[in-house]
N, C-alpha and C. Protein backbone atom coordinates (compact mmCIF):
# COMPACT_ATOMS: atom_id res chain seq x y z
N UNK A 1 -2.97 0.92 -21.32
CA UNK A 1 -3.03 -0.53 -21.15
C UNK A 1 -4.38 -0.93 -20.58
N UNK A 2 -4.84 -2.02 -20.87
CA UNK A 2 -5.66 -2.66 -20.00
C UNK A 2 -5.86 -2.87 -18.94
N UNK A 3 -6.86 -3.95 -18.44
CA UNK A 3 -7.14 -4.36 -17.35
C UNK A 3 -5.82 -5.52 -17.31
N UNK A 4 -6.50 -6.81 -18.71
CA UNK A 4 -5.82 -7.86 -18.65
C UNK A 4 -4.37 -7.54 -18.77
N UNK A 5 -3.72 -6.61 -19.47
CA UNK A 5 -2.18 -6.36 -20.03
C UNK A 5 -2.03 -5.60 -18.77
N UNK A 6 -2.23 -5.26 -17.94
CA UNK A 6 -1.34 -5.31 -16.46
C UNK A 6 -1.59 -6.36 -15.92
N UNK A 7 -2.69 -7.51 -15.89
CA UNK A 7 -2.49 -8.06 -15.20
C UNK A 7 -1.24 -9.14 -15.66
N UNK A 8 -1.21 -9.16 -16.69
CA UNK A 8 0.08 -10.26 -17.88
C UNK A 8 0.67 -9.67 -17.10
N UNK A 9 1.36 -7.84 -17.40
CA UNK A 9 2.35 -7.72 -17.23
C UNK A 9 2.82 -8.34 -15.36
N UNK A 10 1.85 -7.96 -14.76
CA UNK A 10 2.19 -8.19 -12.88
C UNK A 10 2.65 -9.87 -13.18
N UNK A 11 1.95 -10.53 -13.30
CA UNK A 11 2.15 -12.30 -13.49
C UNK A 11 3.94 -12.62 -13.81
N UNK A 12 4.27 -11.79 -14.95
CA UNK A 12 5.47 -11.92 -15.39
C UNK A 12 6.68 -11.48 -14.28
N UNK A 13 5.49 -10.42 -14.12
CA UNK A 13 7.12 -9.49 -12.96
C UNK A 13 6.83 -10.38 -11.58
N UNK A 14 5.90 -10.67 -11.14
CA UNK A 14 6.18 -11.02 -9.38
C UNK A 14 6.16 -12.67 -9.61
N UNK A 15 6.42 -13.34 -8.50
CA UNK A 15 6.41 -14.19 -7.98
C UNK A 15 5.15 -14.82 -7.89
N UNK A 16 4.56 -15.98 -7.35
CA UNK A 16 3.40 -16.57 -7.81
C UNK A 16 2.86 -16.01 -6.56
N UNK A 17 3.50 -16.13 -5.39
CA UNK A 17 2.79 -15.79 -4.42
C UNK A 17 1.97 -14.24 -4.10
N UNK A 18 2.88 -13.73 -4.60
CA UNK A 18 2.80 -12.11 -4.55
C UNK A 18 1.98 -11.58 -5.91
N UNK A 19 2.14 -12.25 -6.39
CA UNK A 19 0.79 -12.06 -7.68
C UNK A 19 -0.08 -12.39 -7.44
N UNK A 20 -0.81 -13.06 -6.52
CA UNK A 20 -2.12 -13.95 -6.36
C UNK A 20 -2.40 -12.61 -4.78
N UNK A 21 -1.57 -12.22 -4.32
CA UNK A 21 -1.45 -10.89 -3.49
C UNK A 21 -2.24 -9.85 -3.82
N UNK A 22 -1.22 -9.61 -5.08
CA UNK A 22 -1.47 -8.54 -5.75
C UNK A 22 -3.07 -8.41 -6.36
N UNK A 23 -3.25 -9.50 -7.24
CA UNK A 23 -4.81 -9.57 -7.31
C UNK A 23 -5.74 -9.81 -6.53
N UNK A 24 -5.77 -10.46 -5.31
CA UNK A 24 -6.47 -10.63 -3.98
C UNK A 24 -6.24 -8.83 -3.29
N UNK A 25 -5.22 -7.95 -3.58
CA UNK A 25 -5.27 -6.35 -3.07
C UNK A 25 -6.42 -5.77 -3.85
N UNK A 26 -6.09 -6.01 -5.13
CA UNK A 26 -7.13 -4.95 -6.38
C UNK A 26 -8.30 -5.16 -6.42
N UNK A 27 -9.02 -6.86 -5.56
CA UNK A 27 -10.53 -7.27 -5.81
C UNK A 27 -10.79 -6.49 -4.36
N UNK A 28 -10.28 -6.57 -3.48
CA UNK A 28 -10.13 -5.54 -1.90
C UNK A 28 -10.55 -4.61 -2.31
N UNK A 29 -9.50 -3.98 -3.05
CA UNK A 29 -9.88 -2.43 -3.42
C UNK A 29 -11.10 -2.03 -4.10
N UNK A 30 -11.67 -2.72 -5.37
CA UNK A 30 -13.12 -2.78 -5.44
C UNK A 30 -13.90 -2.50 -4.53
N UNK A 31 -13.89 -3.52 -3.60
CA UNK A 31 -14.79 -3.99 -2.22
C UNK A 31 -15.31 -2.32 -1.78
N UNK A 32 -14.08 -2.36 -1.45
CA UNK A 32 -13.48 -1.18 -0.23
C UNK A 32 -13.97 0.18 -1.36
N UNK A 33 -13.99 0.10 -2.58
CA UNK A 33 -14.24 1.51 -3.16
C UNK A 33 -15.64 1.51 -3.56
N UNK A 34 -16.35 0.44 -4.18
CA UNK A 34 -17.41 0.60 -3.64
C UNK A 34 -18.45 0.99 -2.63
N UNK A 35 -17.73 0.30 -1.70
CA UNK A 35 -18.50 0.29 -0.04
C UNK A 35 -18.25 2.28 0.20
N UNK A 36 -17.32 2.75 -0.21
CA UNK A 36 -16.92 4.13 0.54
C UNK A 36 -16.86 4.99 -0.26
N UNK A 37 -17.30 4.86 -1.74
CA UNK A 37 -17.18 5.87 -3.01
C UNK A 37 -16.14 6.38 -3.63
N UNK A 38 -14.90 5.66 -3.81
CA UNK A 38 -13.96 5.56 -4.54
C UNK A 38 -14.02 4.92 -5.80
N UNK A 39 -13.16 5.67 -6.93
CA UNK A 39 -13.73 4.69 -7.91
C UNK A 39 -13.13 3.70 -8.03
N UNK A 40 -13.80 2.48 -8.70
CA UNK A 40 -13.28 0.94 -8.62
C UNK A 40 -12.12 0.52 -9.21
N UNK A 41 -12.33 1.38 -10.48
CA UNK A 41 -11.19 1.14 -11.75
C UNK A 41 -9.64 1.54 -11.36
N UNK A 42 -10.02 2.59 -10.70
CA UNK A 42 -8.56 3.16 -9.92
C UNK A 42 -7.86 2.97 -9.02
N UNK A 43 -8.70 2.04 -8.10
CA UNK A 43 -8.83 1.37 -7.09
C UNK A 43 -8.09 -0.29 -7.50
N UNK A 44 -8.71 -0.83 -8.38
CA UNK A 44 -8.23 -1.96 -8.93
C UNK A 44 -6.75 -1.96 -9.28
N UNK A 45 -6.63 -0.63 -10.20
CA UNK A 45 -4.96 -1.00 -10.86
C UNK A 45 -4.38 -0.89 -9.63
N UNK A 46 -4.37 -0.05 -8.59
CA UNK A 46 -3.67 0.53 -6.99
C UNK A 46 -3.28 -0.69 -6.79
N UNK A 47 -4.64 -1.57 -6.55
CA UNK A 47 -4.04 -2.84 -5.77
C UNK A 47 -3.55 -3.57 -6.88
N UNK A 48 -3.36 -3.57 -8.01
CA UNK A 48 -2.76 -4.60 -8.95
C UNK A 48 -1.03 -4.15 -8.78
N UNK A 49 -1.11 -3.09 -8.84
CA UNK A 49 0.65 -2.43 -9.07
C UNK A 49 1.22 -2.01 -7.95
N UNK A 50 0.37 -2.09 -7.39
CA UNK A 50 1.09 -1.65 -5.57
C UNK A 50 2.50 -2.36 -4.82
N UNK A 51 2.42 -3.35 -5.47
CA UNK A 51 3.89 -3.97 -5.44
C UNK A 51 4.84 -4.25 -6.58
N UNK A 52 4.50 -3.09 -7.51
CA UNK A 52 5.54 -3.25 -8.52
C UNK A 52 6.72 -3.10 -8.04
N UNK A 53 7.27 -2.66 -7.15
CA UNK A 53 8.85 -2.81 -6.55
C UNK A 53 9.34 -3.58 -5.54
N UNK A 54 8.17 -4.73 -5.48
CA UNK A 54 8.76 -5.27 -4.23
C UNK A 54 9.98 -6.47 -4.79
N UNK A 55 9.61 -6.98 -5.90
CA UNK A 55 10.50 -7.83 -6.46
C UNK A 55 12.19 -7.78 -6.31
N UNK A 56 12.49 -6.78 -6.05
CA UNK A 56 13.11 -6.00 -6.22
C UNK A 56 14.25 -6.01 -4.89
N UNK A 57 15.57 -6.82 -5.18
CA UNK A 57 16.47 -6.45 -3.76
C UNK A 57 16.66 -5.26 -3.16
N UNK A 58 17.17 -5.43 -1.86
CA UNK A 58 16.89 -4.24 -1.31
C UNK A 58 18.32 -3.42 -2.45
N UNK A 59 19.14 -3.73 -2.58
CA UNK A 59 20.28 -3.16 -3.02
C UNK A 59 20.03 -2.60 -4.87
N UNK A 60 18.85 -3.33 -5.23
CA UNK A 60 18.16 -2.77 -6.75
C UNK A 60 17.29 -1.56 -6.04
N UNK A 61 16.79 -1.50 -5.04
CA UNK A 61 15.96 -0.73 -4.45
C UNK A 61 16.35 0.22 -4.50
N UNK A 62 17.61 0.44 -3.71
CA UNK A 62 18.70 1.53 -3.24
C UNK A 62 19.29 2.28 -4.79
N UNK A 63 19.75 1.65 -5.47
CA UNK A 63 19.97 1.49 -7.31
C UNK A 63 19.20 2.19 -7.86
N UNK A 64 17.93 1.86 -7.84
CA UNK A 64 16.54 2.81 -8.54
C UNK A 64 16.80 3.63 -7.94
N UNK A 65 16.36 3.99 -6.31
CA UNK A 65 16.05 5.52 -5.73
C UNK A 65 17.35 6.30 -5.95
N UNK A 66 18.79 6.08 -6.31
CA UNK A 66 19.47 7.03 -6.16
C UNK A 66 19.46 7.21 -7.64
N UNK A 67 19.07 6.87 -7.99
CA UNK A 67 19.32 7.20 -10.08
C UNK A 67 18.05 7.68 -10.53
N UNK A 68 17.06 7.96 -9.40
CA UNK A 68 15.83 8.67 -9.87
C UNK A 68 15.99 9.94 -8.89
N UNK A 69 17.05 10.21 -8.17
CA UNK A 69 17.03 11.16 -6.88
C UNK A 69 15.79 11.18 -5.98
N UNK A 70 15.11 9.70 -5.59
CA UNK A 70 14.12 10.11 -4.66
C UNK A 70 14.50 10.53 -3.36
N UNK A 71 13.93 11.94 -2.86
CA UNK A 71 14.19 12.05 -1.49
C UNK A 71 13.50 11.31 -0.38
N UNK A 72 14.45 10.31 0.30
CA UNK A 72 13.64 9.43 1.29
C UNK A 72 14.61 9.52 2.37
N UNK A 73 13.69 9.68 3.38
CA UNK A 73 14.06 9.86 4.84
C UNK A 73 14.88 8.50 5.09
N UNK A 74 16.04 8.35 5.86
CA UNK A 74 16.81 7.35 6.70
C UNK A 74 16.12 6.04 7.00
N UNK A 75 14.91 5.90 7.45
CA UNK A 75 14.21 4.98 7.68
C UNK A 75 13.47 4.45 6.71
N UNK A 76 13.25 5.10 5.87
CA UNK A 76 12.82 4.30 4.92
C UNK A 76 13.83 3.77 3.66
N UNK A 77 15.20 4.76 3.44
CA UNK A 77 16.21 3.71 2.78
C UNK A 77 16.87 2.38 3.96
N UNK A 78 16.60 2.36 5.10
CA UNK A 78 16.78 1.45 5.93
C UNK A 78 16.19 0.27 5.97
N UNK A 79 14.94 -0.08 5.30
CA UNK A 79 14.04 -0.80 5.20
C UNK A 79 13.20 -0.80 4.23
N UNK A 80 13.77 -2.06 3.35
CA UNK A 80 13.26 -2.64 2.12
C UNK A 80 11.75 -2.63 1.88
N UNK A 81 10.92 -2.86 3.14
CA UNK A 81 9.50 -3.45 3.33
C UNK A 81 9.27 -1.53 3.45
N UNK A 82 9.68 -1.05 3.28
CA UNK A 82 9.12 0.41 3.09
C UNK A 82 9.63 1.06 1.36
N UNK A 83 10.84 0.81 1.39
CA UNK A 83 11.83 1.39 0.26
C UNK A 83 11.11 0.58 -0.88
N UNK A 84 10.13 -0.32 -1.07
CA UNK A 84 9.31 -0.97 -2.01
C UNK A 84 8.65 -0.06 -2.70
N UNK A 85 8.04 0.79 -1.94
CA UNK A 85 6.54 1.08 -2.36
C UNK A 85 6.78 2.91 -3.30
N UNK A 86 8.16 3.98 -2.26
CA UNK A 86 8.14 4.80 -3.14
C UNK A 86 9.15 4.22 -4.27
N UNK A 87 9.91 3.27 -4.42
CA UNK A 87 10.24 2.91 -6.15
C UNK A 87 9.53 2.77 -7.03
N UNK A 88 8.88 1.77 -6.28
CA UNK A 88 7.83 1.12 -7.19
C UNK A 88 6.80 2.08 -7.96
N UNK A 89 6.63 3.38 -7.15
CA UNK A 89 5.76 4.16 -7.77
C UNK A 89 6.58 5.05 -8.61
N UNK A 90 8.23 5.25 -8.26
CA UNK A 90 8.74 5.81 -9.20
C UNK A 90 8.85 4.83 -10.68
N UNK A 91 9.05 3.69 -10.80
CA UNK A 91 9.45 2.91 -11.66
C UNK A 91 7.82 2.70 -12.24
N UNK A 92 6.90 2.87 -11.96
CA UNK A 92 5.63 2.85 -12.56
C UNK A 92 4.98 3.66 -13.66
N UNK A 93 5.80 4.82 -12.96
CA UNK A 93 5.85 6.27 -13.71
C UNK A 93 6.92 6.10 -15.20
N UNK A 94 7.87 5.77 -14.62
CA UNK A 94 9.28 5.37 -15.59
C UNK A 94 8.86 4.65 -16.65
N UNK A 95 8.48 3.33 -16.18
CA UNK A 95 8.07 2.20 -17.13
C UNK A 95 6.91 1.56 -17.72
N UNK A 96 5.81 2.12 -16.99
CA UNK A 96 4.41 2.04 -17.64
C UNK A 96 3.93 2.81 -17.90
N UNK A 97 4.42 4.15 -17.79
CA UNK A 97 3.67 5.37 -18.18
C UNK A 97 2.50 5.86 -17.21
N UNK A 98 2.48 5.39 -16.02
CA UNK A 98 0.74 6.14 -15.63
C UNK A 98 1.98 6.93 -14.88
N UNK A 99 0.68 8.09 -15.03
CA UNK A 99 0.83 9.52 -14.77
C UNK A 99 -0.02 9.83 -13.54
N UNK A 100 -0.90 9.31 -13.28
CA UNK A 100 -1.95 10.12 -12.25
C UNK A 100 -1.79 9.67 -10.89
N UNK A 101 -1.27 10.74 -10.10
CA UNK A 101 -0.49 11.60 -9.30
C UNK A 101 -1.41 10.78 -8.20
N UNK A 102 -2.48 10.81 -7.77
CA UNK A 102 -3.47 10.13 -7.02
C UNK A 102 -2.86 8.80 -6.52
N UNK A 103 -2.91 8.07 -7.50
CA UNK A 103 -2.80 6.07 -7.75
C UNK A 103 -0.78 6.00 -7.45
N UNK A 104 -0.43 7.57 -7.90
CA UNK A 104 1.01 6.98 -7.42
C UNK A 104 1.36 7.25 -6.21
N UNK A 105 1.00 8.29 -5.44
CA UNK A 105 0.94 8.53 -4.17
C UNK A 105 0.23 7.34 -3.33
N UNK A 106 -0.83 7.11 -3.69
CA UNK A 106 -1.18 5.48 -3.12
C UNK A 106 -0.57 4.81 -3.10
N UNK A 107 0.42 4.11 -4.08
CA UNK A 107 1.38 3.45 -4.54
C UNK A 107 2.57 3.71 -3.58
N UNK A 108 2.88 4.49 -3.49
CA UNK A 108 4.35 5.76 -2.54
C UNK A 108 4.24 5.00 -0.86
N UNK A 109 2.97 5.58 -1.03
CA UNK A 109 2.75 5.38 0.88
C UNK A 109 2.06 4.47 1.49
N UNK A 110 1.48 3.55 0.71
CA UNK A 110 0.74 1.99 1.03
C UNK A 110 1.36 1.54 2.21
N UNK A 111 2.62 1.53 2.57
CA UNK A 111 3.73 0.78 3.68
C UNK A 111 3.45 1.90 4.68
N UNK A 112 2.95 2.78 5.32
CA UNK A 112 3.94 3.90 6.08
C UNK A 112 2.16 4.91 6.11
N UNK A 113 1.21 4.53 5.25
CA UNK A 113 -0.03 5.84 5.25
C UNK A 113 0.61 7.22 5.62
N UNK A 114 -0.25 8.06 5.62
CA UNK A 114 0.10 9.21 5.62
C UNK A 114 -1.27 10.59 6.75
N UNK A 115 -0.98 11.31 7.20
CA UNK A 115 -1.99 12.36 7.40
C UNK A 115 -2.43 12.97 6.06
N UNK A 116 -3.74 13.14 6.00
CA UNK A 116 -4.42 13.45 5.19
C UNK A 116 -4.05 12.36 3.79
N UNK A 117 -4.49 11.41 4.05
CA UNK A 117 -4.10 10.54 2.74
C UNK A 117 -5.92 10.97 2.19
N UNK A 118 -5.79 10.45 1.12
CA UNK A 118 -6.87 10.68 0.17
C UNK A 118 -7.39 9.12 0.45
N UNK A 119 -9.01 9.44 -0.58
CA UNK A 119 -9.76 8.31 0.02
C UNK A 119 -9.02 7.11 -1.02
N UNK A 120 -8.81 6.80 -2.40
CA UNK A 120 -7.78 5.85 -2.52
C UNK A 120 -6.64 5.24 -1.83
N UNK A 121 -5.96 6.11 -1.37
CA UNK A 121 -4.95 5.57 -0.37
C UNK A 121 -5.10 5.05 0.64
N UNK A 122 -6.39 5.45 1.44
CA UNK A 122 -7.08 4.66 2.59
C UNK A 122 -7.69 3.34 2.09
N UNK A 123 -8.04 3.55 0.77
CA UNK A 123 -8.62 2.09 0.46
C UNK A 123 -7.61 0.98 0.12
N UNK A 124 -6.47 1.32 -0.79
CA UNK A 124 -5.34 0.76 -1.09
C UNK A 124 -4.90 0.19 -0.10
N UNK A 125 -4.60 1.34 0.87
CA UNK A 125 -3.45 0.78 2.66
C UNK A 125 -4.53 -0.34 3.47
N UNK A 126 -5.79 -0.06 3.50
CA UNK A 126 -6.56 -1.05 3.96
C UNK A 126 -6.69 -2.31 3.29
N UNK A 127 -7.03 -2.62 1.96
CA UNK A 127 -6.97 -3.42 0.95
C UNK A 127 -6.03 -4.31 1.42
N UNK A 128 -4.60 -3.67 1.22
CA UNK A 128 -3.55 -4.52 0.98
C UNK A 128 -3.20 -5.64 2.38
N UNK A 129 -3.54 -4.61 3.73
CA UNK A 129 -3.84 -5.52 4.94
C UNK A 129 -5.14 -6.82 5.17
N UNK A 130 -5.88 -6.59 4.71
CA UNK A 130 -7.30 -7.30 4.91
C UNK A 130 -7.30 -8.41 3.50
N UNK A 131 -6.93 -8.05 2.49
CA UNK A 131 -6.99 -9.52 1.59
C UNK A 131 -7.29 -10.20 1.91
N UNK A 132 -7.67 -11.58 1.36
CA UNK A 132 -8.25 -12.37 1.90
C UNK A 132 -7.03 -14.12 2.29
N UNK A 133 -6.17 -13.69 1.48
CA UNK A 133 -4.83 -13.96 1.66
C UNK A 133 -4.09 -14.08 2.98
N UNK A 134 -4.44 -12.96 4.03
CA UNK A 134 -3.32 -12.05 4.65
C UNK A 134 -4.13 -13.21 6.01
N UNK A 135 -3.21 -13.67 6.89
CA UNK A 135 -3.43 -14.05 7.86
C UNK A 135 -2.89 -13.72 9.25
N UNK A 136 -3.09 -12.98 10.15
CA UNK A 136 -2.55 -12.60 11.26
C UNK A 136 -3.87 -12.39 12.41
N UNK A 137 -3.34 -12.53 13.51
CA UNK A 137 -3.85 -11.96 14.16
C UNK A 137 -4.76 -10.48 15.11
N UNK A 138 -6.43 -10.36 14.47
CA UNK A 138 -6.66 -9.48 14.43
C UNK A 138 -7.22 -9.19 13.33
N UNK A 139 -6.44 -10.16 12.07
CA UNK A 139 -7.50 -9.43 10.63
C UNK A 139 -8.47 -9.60 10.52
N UNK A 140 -9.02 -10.88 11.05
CA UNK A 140 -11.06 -10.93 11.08
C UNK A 140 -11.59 -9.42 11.51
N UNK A 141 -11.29 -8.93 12.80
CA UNK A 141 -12.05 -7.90 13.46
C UNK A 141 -11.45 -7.02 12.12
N UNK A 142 -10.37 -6.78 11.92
CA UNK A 142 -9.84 -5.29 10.92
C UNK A 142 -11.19 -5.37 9.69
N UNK A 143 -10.91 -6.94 9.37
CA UNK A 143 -12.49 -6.70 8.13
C UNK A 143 -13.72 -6.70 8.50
N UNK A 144 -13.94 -7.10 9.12
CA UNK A 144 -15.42 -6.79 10.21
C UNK A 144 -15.59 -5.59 9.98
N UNK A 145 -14.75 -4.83 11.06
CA UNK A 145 -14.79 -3.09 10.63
C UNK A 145 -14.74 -2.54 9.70
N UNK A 146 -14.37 -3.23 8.65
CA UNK A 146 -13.57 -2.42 7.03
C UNK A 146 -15.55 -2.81 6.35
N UNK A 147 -16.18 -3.44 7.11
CA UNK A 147 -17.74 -3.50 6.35
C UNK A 147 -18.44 -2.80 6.59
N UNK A 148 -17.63 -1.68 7.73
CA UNK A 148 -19.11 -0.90 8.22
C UNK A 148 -18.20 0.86 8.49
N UNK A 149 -17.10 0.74 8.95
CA UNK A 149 -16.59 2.04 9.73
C UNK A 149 -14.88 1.75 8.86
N UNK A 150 -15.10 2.78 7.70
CA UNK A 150 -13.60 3.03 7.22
C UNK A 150 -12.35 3.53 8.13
N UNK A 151 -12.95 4.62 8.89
CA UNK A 151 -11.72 5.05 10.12
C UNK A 151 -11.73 4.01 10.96
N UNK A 152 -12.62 3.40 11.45
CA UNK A 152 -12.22 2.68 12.55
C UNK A 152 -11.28 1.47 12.00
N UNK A 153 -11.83 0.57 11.11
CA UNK A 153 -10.94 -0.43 10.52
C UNK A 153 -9.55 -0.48 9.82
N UNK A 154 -9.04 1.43 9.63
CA UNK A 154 -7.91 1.97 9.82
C UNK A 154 -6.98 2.08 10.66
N UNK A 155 -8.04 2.51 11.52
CA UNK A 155 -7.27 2.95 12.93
C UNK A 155 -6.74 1.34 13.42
N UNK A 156 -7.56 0.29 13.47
CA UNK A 156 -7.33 -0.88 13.51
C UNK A 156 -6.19 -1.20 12.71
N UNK A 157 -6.14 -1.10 11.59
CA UNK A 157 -4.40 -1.95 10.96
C UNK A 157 -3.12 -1.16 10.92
N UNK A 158 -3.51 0.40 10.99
CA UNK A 158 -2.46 1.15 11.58
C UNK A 158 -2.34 0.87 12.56
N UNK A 159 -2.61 0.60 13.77
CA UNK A 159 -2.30 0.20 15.43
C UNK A 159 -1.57 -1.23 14.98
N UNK A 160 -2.42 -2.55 14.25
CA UNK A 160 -1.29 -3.43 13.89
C UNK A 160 -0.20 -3.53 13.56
N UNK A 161 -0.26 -2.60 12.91
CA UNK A 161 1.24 -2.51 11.76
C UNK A 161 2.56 -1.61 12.96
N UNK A 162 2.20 -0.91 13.53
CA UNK A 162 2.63 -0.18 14.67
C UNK A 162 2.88 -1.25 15.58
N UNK A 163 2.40 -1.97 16.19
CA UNK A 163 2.45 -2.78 17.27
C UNK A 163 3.72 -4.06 16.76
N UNK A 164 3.36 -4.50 15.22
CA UNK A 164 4.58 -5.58 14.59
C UNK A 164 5.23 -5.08 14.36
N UNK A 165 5.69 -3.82 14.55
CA UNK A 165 6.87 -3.00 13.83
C UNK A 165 7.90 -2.83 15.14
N UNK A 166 7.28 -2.24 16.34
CA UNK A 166 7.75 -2.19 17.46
C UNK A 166 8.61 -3.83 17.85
N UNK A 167 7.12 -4.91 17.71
CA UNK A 167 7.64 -5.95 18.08
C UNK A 167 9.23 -6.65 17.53
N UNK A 168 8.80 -6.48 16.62
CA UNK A 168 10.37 -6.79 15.80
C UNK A 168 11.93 -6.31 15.83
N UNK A 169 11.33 -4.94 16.93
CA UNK A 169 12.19 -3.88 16.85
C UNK A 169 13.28 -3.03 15.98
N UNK A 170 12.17 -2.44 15.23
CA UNK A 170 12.02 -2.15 13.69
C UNK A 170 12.07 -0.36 14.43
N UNK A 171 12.74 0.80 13.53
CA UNK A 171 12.13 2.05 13.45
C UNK A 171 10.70 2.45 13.08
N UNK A 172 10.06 2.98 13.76
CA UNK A 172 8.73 3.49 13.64
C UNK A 172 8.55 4.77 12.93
N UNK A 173 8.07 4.60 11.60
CA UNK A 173 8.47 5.86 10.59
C UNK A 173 7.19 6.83 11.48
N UNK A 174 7.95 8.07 11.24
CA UNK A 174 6.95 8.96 11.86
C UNK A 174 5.23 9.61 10.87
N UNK A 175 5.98 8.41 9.55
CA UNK A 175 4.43 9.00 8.84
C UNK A 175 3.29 8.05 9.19
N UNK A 176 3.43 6.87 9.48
CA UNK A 176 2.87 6.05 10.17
C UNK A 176 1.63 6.75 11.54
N UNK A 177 2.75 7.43 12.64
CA UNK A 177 2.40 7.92 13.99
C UNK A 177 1.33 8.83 13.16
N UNK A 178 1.74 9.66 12.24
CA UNK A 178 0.84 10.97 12.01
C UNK A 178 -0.86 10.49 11.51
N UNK A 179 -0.28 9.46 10.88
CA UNK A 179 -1.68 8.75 10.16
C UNK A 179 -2.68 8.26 11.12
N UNK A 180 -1.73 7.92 12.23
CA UNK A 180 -2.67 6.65 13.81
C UNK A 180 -3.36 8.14 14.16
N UNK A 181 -2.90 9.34 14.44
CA UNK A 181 -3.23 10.43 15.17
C UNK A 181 -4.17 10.87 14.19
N UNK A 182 -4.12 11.41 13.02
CA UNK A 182 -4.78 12.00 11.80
C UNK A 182 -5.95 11.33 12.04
N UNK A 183 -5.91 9.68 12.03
CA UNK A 183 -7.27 9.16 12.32
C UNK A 183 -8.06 9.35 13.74
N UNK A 184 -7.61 9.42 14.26
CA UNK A 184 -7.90 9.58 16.37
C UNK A 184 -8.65 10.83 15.73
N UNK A 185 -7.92 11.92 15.42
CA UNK A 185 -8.37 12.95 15.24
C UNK A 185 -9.95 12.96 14.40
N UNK A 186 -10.03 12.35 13.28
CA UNK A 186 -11.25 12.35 12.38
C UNK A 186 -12.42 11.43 13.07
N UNK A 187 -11.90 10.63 13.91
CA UNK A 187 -13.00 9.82 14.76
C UNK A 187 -13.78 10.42 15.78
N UNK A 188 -12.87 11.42 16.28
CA UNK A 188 -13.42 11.98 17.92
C UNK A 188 -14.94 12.74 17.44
């Protein structure tokens, strides 16, 4: 497929809001793969399809992952705003055909990062926070940093995402913790 025939196809599947998301993630991801030597093209579809499952009730969610046997930890069939991202990469695989293992693992762990994520996935998980869309408190400084220091402007929206997760009093997936540490670790 194309550039444009995913982007048709995303338009059709999401919501207006979350499509204008979705393409405000993939021009990010450019940004961000440029700036750090990722490639752009791969980078682009990441953030175009990165929410191919969010559309998706939590109870279609639950539907997909048990009829594809994904193994997912308690906390993440617990929570939709996680249970999005590995469907979505299963149903990507299913229904559009991409294959490359890279862009779906990006896809998988966008919600949750990972230790040792690859440099797409750092650009993707950053991307999708910093849009230009995304308004919270703290995202100026996260992109500030995301122009000059990739770990640091990590370490920055992982500590966010950690801190609103707590606040809400939400489970704190432990792939999350490994990723805040993974980075501590690559900074020192």
């Amino acid at each position: 497929m194309t550039a444009d025939q995913y982007r048709e196809l995303m338009q059709k599947r999401l919501d207006a809001e979350l499509y204008e998301h979705s393409l405000a993630t993939a021009e990010t991801a450019v940004e961000l793969a440029e700036r750090y030597g990722s490639k752009r093209e791969k980078a682009y579809l990441a953030g175009l399809v990165h929410d191919y499952g969010k559309c998706l009730k939590r109870q279609q969610l639950l539907e997909v992952a048990e009829s594809y046997n994904l193994k997912l930890d308690s906390i993440t069939l617990g929570e939709a705003r996680l249970l999005h991202a590995p469907v979505g990469a299963v149903l990507l695989t299913e229904e559009l055909k991409i294959k490359d293992r890279e862009l779906l693992s990006a896809v998988s762990y966008h919600t949750t990062g990972y230790s040792g994520m690859t440099l797409l996935a750092k650009v993707l998980y950053l991307a999708d926070c910093i849009e230009p869309g995304r308004e919270f408190d703290g995202v100026d400084k996260i992109r500030e940093l995301a122009a000059v220091d990739l770990g640091q402007a990590l370490l920055a929206a992982v500590d966010r995402t950690i801190c609103s997760v707590v606040a809400r009093g939400l489970k704190l997936h432990p792939r999350s913790v490994a990723f805040r540490n993974s980075l501590l670790d690559s900074i020192k």
